[in-house]
Protein backbone atom coordinates (compact mmCIF):
# COMPACT_ATOMS: atom_id res chain seq x y z
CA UNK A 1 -120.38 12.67 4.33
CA UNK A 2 -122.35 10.72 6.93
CA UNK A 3 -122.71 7.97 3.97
CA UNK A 4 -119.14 8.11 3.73
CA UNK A 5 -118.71 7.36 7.73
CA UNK A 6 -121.62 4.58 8.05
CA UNK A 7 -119.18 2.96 5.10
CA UNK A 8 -116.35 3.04 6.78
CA UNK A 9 -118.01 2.31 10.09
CA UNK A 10 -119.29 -1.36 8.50
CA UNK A 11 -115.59 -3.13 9.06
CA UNK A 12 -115.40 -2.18 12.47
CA UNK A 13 -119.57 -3.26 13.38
CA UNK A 14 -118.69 -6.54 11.09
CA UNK A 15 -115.67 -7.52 14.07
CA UNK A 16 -118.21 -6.32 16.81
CA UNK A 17 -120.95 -8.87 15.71
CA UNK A 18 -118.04 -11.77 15.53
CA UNK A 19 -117.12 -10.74 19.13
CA UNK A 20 -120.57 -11.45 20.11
CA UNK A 21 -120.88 -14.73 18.78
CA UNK A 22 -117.79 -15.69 20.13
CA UNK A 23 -118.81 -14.50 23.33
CA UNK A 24 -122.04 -16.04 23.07
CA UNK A 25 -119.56 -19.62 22.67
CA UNK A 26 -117.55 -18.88 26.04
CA UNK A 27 -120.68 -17.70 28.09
CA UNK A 28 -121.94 -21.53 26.90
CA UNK A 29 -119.07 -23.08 27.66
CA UNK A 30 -118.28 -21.40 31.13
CA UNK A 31 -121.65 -23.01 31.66
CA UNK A 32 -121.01 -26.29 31.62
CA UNK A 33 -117.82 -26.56 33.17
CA UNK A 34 -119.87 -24.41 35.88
CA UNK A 35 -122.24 -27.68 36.05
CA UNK A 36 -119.54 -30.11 36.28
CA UNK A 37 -117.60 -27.97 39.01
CA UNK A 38 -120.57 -28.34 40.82
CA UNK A 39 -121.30 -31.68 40.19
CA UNK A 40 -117.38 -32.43 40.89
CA UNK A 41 -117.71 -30.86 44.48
CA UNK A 42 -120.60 -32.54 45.24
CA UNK A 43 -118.86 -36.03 44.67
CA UNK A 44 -115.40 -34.46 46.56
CA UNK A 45 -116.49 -35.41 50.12
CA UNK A 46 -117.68 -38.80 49.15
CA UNK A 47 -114.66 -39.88 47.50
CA UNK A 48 -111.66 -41.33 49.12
CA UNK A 49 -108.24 -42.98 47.47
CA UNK A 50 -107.85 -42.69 43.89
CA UNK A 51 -111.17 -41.63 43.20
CA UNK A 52 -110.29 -38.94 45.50
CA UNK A 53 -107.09 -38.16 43.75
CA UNK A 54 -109.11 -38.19 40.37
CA UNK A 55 -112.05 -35.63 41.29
CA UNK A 56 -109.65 -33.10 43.32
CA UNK A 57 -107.75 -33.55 39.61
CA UNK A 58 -110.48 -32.60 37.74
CA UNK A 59 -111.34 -29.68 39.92
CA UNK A 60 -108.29 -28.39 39.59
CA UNK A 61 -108.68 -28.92 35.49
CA UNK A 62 -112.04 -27.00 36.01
CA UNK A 63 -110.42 -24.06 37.83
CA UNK A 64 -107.79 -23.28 35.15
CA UNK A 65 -110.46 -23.54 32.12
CA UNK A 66 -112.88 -21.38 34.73
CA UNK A 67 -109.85 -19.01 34.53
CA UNK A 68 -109.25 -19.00 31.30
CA UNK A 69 -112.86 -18.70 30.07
CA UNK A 70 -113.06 -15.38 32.30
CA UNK A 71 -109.70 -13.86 30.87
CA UNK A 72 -110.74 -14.53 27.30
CA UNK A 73 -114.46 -13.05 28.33
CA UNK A 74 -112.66 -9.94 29.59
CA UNK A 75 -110.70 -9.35 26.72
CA UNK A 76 -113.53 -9.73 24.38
CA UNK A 77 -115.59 -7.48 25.99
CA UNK A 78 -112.32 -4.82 25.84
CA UNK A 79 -112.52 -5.58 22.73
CA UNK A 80 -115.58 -4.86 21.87
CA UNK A 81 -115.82 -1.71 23.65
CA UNK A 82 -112.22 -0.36 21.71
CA UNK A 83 -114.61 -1.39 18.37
CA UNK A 84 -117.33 0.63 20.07
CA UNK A 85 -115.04 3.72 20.78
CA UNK A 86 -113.57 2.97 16.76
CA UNK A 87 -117.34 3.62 15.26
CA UNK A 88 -117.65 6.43 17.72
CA UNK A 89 -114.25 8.42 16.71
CA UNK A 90 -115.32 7.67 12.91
CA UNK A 91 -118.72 9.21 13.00
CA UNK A 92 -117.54 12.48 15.75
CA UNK A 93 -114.73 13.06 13.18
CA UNK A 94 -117.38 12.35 10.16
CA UNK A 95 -119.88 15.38 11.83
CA UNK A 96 -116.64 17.58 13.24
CA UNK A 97 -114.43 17.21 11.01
CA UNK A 98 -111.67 17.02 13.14
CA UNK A 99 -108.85 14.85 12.47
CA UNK A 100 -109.21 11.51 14.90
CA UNK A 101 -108.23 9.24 11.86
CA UNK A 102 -104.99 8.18 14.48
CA UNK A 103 -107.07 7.26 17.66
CA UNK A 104 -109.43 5.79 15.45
CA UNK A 105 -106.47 3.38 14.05
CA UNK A 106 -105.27 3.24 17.54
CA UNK A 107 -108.87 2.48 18.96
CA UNK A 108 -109.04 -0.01 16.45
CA UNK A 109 -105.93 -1.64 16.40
CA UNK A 110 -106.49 -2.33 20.39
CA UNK A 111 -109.41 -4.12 19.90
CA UNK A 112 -108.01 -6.47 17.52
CA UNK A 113 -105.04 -7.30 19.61
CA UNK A 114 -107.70 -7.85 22.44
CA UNK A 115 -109.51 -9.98 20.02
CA UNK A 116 -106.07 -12.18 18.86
CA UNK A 117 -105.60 -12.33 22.44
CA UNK A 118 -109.08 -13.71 23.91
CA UNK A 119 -108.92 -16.25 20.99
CA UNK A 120 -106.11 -17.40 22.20
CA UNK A 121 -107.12 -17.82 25.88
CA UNK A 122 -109.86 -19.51 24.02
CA UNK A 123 -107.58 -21.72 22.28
CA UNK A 124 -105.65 -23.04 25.59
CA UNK A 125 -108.79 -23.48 27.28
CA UNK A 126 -109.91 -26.18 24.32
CA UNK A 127 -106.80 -27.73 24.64
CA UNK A 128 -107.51 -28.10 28.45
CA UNK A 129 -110.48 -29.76 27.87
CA UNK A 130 -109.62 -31.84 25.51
CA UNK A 131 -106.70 -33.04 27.11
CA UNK A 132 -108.91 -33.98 29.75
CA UNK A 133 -111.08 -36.22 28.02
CA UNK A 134 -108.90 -39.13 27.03
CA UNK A 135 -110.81 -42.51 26.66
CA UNK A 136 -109.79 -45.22 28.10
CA UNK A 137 -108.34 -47.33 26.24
CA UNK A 138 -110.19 -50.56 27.60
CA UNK A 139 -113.07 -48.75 25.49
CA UNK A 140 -111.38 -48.95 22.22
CA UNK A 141 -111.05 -51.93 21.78
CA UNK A 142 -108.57 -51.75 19.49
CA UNK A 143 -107.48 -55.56 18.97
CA UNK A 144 -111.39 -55.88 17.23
CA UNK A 145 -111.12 -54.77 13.50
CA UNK A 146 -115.33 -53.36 13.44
């Protein structure tokens, strides 16, 4: 029976390890725009006109996707504790055998909402960013056929 219960425990542990890397990702990427909030403050007082105007935008870029980042890290880690409580229902109804089969579902079905939901945090916060870094198009150079 325990056999049985690591089996069905493997889906659940499979979603858990994905969670990790993908938190692994956003811890990453909350540090760098960390760094460049810094680095961005640092050149705030020192800045005056459209400079000015250009840093306090970027800051302001740098909050949201600061924002964001935490959201999507708090519903990963919900998520990965729902997974957590999943494999725990499976194997205290695998030694019980008392019916938990519905919280388990429930438990489970939780932490992949969380999960849809942090990747989609995720996905505005790349869109922030990228929408950020537009080159200008004085660099392209696109008259030139290279």
């Amino acid at each position: 029976m325990i056999a049985q219960t690591i089996q069905l425990a493997l889906a659940p542990v499979f979603a858990l390890v994905a969670i990790g890397n993908i938190l692994n990702l956003l811890s990453t990427r909350l540090g760098r725009v960390v760094d460049r909030s810094r680095a961005l403050q640092d050149r705030y007082a020192n800045t005056v006109g459209i400079e000015h105007d250009i840093v306090v935008r970027e800051i302001r870029l740098i909050d949201r996707r600061i924002k964001l980042i935490g959201r999507a890290v708090l519903f990963l880690v919900l998520a990965g504790l729902s997974i957590g409580l999943t494999v725990a229902l499976l194997f205290i109804q695998g030694v019980t055998h008392v019916a938990l089969q519905h919280f388990a579902a429930a438990s489970f079905t939780l932490a992949i909402t969380l999960l849809m939901g942090g990747l989609v945090l995720f996905l505005i916060e790349t869109r922030a960013a990228s929408a950020a870094l537009q080159i200008p198009e004085e660099y392209l150079e696109r008259d030139r056929s290279i």
